[in-house]
Protein backbone atom coordinates (compact mmCIF):
# COMPACT_ATOMS: atom_id res chain seq x y z
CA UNK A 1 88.68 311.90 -34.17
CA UNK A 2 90.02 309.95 -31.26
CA UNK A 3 91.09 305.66 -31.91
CA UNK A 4 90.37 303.71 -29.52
CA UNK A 5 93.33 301.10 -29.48
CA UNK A 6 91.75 299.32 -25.69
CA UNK A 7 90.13 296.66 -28.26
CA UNK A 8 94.14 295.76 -29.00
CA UNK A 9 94.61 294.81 -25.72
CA UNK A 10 93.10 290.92 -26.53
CA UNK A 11 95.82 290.44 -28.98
CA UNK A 12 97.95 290.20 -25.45
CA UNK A 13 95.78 288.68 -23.75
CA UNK A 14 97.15 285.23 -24.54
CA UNK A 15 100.54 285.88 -23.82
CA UNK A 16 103.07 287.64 -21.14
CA UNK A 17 103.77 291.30 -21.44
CA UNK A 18 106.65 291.02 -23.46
CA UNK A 19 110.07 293.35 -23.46
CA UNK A 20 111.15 294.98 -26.65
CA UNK A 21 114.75 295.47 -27.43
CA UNK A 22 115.67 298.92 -29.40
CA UNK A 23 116.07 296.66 -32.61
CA UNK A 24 112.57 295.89 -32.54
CA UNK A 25 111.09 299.41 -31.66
CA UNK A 26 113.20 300.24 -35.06
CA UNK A 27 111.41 297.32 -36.69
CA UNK A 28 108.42 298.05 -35.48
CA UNK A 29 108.02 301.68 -37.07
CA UNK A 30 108.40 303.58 -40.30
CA UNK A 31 111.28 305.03 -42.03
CA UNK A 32 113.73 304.41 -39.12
CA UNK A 33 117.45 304.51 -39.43
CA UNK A 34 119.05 301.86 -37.02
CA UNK A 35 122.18 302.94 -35.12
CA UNK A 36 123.62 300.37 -33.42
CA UNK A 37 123.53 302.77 -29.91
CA UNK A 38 120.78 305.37 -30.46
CA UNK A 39 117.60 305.61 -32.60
CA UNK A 40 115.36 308.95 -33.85
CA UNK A 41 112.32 308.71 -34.80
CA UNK A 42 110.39 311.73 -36.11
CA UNK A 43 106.77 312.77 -36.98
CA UNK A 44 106.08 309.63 -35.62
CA UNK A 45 102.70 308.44 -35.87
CA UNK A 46 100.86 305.91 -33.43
CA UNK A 47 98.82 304.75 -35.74
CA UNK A 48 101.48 303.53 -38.22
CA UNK A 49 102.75 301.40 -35.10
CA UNK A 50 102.50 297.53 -34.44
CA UNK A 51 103.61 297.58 -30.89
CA UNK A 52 101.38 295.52 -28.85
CA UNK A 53 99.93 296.89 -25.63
CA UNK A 54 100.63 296.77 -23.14
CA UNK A 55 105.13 296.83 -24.05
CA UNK A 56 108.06 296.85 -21.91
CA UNK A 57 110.69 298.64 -23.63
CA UNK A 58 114.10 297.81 -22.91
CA UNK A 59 115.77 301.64 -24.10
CA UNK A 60 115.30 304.63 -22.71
CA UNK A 61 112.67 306.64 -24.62
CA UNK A 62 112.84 310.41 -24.95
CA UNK A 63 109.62 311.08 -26.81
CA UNK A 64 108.16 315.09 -27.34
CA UNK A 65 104.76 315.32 -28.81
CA UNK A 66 104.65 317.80 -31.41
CA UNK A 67 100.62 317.40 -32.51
CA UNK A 68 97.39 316.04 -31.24
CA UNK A 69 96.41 314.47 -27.92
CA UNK A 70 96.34 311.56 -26.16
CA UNK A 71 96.09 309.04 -23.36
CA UNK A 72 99.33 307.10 -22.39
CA UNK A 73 99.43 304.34 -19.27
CA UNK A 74 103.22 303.88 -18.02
CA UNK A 75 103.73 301.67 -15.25
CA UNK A 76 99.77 301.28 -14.80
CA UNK A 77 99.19 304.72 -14.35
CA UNK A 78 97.21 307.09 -17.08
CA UNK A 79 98.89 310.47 -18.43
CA UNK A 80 97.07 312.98 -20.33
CA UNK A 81 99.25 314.15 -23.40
CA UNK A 82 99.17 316.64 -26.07
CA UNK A 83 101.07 319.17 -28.01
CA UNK A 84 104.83 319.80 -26.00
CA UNK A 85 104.53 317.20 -23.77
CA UNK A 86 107.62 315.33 -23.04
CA UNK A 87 107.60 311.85 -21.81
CA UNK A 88 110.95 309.77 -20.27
CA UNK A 89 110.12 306.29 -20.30
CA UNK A 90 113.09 304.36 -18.77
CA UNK A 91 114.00 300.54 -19.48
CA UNK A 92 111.75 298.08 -17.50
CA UNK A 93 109.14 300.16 -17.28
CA UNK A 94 105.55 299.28 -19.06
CA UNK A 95 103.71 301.38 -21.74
CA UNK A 96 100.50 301.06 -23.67
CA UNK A 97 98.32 303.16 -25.45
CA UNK A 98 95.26 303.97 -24.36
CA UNK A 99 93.66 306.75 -27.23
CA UNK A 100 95.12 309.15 -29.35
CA UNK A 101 93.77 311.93 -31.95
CA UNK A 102 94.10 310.95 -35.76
CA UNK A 103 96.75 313.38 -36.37
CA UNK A 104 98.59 312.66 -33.40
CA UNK A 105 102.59 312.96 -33.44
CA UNK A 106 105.55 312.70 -31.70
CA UNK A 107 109.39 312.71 -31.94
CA UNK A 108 111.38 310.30 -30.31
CA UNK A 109 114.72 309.49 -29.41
CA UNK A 110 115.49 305.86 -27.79
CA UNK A 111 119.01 304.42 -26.64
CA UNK A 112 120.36 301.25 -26.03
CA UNK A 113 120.85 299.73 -22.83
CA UNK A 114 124.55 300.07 -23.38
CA UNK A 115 123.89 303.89 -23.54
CA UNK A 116 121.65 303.83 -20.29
CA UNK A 117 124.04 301.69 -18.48
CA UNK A 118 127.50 302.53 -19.36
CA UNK A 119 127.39 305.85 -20.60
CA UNK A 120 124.64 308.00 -18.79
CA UNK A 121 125.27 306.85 -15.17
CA UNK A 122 129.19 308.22 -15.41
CA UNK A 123 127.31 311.68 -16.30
CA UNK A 124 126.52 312.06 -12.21
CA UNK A 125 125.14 315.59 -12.88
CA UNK A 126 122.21 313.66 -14.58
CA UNK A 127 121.58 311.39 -11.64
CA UNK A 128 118.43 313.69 -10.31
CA UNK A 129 117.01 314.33 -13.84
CA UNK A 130 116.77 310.32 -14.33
CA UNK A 131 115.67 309.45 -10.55
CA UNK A 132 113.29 311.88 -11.10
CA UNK A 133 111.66 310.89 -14.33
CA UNK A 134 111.57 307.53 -13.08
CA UNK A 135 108.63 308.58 -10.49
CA UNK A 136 107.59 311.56 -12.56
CA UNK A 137 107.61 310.22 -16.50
CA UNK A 138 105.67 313.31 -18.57
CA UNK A 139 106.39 316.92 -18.11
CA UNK A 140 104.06 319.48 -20.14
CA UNK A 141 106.55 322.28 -21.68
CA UNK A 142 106.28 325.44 -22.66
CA UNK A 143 106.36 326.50 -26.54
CA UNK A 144 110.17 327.64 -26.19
CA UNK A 145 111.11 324.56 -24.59
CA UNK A 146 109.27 322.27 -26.84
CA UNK A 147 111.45 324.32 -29.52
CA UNK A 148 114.48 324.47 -27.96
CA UNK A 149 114.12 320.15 -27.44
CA UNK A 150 113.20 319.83 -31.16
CA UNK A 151 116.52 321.92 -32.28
CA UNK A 152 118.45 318.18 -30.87
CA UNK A 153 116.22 316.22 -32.57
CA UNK A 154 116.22 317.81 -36.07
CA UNK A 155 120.23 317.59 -35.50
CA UNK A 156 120.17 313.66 -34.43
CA UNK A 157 117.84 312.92 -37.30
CA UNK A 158 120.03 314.68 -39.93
CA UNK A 159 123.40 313.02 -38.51
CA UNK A 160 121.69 309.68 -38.53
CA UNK A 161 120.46 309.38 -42.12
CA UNK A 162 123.22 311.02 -43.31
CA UNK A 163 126.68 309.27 -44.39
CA UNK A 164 128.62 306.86 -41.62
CA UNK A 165 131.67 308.91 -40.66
CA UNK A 166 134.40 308.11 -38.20
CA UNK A 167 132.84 310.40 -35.40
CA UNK A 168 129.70 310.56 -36.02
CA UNK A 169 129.00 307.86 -32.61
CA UNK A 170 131.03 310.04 -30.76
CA UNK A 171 129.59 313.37 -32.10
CA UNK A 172 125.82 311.82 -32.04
CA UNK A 173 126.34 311.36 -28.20
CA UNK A 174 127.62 314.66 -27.29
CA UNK A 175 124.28 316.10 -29.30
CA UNK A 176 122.30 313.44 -26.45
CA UNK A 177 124.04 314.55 -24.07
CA UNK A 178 123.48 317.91 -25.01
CA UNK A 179 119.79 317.50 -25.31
CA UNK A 180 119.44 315.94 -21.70
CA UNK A 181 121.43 318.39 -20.33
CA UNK A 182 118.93 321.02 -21.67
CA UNK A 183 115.87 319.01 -19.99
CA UNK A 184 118.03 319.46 -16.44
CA UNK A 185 117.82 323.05 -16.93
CA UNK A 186 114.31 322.94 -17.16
CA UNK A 187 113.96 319.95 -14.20
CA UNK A 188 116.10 322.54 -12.91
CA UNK A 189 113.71 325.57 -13.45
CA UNK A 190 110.51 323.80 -11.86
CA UNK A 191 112.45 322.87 -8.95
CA UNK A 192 112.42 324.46 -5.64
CA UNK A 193 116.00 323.51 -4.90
CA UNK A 194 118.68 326.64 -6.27
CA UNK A 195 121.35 324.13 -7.30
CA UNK A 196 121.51 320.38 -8.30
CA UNK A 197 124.77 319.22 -6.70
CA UNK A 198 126.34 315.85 -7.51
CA UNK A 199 125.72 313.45 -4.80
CA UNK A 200 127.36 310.07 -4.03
CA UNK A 201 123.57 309.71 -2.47
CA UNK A 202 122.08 310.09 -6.15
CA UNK A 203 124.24 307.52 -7.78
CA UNK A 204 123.40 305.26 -5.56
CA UNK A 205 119.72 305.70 -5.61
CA UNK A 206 120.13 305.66 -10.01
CA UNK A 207 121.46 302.31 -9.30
CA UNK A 208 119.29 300.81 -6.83
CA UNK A 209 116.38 301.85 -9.03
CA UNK A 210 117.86 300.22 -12.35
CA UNK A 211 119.11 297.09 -9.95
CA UNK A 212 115.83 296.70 -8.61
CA UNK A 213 114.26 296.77 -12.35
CA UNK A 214 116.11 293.93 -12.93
CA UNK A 215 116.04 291.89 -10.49
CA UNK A 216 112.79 291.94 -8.68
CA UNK A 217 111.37 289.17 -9.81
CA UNK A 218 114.07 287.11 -7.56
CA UNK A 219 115.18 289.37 -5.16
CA UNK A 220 112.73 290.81 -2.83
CA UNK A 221 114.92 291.62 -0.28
CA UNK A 222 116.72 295.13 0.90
CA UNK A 223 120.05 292.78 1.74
CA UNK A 224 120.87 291.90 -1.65
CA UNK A 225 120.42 295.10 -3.13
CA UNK A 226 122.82 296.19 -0.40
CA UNK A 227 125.37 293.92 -1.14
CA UNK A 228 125.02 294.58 -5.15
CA UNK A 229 126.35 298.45 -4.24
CA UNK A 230 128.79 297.26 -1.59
CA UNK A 231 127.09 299.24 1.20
CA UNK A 232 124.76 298.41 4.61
CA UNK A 233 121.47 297.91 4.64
CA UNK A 234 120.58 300.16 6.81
CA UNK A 235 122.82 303.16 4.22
CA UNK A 236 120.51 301.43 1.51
CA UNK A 237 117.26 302.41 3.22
CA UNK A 238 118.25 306.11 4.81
CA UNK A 239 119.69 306.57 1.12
CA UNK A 240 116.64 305.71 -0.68
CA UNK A 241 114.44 307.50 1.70
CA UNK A 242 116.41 310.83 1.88
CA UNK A 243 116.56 311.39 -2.04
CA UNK A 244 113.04 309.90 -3.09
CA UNK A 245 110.71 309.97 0.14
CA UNK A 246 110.35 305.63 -0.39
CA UNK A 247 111.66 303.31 1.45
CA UNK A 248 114.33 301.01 -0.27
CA UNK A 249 111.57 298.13 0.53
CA UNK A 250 108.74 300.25 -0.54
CA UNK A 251 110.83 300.89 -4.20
CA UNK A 252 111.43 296.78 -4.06
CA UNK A 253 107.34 296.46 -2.83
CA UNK A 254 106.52 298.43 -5.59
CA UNK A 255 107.98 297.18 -8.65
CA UNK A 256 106.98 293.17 -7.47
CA UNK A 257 103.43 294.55 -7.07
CA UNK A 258 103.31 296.47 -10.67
CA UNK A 259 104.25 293.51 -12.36
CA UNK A 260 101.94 291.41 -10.44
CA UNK A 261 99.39 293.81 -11.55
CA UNK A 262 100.07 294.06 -15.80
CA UNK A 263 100.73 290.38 -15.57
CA UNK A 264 96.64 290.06 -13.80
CA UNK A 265 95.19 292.55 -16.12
CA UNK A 266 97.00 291.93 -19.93
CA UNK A 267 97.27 288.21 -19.75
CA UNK A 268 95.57 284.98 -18.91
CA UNK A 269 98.03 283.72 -16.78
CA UNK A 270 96.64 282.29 -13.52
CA UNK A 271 97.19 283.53 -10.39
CA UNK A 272 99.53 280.19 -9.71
CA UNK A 273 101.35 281.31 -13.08
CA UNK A 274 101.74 284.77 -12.08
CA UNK A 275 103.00 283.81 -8.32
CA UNK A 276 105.67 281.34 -9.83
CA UNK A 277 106.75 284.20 -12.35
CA UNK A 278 107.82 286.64 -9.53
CA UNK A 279 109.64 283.58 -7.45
CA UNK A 280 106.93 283.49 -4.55
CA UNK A 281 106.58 280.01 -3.10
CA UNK A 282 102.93 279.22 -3.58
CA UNK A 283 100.20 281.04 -4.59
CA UNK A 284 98.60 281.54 -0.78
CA UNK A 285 101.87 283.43 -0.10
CA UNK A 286 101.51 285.57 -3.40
CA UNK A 287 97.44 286.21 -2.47
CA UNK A 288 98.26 287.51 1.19
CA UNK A 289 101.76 289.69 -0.50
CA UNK A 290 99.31 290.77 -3.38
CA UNK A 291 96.17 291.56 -1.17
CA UNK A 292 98.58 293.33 1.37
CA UNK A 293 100.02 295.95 -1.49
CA UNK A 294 97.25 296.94 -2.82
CA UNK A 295 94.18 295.83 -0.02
CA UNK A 296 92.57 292.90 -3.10
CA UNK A 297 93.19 289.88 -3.38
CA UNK A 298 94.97 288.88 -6.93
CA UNK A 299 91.70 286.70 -8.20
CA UNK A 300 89.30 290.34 -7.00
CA UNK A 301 91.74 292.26 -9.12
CA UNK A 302 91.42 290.77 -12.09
CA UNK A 303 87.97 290.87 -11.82
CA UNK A 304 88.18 294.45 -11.59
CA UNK A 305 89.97 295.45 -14.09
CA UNK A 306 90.26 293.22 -16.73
């Protein structure tokens, strides 16, 4: 039996999208035991959950489907998932539920943002695994990998419920660690490069694309990117292009004109609204930015796909 959960979608659309801190995504489903850096969720069911859609999540979610199928959007765009499917969503960017089988499952590990900004970006060797699920989000795994991925799980869950010893943050994040370490093998596997090498090129494209996240709203421009990672424009650009085949303005281009987008379709904001949430200076200005992304104007949009 498949739920159709598109007739939630009017519960939001009265409101902004909002974000969602890791405390709430605890709050928000069953028999969850809050760490303070790093919750585990498993045999999670969807339909046990009260998180609006659409949801921006501000955690990074490793979540491994262990039964049933489904339809996921992230960032606007529509993934088929089922059994040993693994899906990285990274903070800022949207989810919602589109279906899902009855018996439908998953297990789920999210982090803090302290975790995805200060711990995760010193681990360089990870740099390509997170640029690339941040333009590549699901990846359908084998049976042994599915296994291998649920082996971390089982051990974070057991550490987590279990008694509060003096290690167990530091031993918790080694297991993480561990576990994402495991998914760059198999990044590593279905890629045609022989070795990932650690790049001073890769951490700076990690931290253009979590600076960007943050501040496109305000910032549209290539310049101040630039001068948040202390290098040229021009490096910026060449940088950006090299490791992701995007432009630095085309990464900048793209985020404004997603949130335009989920902001058109999952709320009745007007288009004046909308252009004064993402800093533009009047709603003409928004309309010809808007129209010239994505070849409709904002109003047309709406139209479409609300």
């Amino acid at each position: 039996m498949i739920i159709d959960v598109k007739s939630q979608a009017a519960v939001v659309q009265k409101e902004a999208v909002k974000e969602f801190s890791l405390q709430d995504v605890a709050r928000k489903v069953n028999n969850v035991n809050l760490d303070e850096e790093i919750v585990v969720v498993e045999d999670w069911c969807p339909g046990r959950s009260e998180m609006p859609v659409p949801a921006r999540v501000n955690a990074l979610l490793i979540i491994l489907c262990t039964h049933g199928k489904g339809r996921i959007g992230i960032d606007l765009k529509e993934y088929e998932v089922e059994k040993d499917t693994l899906l990285v969503i990274q903070p800022k960017n949207y989810i919602y539920l589109i279906d899902y089988d009855e018996d439908a499952r998953a297990n789920i590990v999210a982090c803090s943002g302290h975790v995805v900004e200060d711990v995760l970006p010193k681990l360089t060797d990870l740099l390509p695994l997170l640029i690339h699920h941040r333009t590549e989000p699901v990846t359908h795994l084998n049976e042994e990998e599915s296994g291998n991925l649920n082996v971390f799980y089982r051990f974070l869950r057991t550490n987590l419920t279990g008694p509060r010893t003096p290690f167990l943050q530091r031993k918790v994040l080694c297991v993480l660690q561990a576990a994402l370490f495991e998914m760059m093998d198999m990044h590593h596997a279905r890629s045609k490069e022989a070795i990932f090498r650690r790049t001073r090129k890769e951490e700076i494209m990690a931290k253009f694309i979590l600076a960007v996240s943050e501040d496109f709203r305000e910032h549209r421009e290539v310049s101040y990117y630039a001068e948040r990672l202390c290098i040229t424009p021009k490096h910026l650009s060449a940088v950006a292009k090299e490791t992701s085949g995007r432009t630095a303005g085309e990464w900048i281009e793209g985020y404004v004109t997603m949130e335009a987008k989920v902001l058109l379709k999952s709320t009745d904001l007007t288009v004046q609204e909308v252009a004064a949430r993402l800093n533009f200076a009047n709603q003409s200005f928004f309309g010809k930015y808007f129209k010239h992304q994505t070849g409709m104007s904002p109003s047309a949009y709406r139209r479409a796909f609300s």
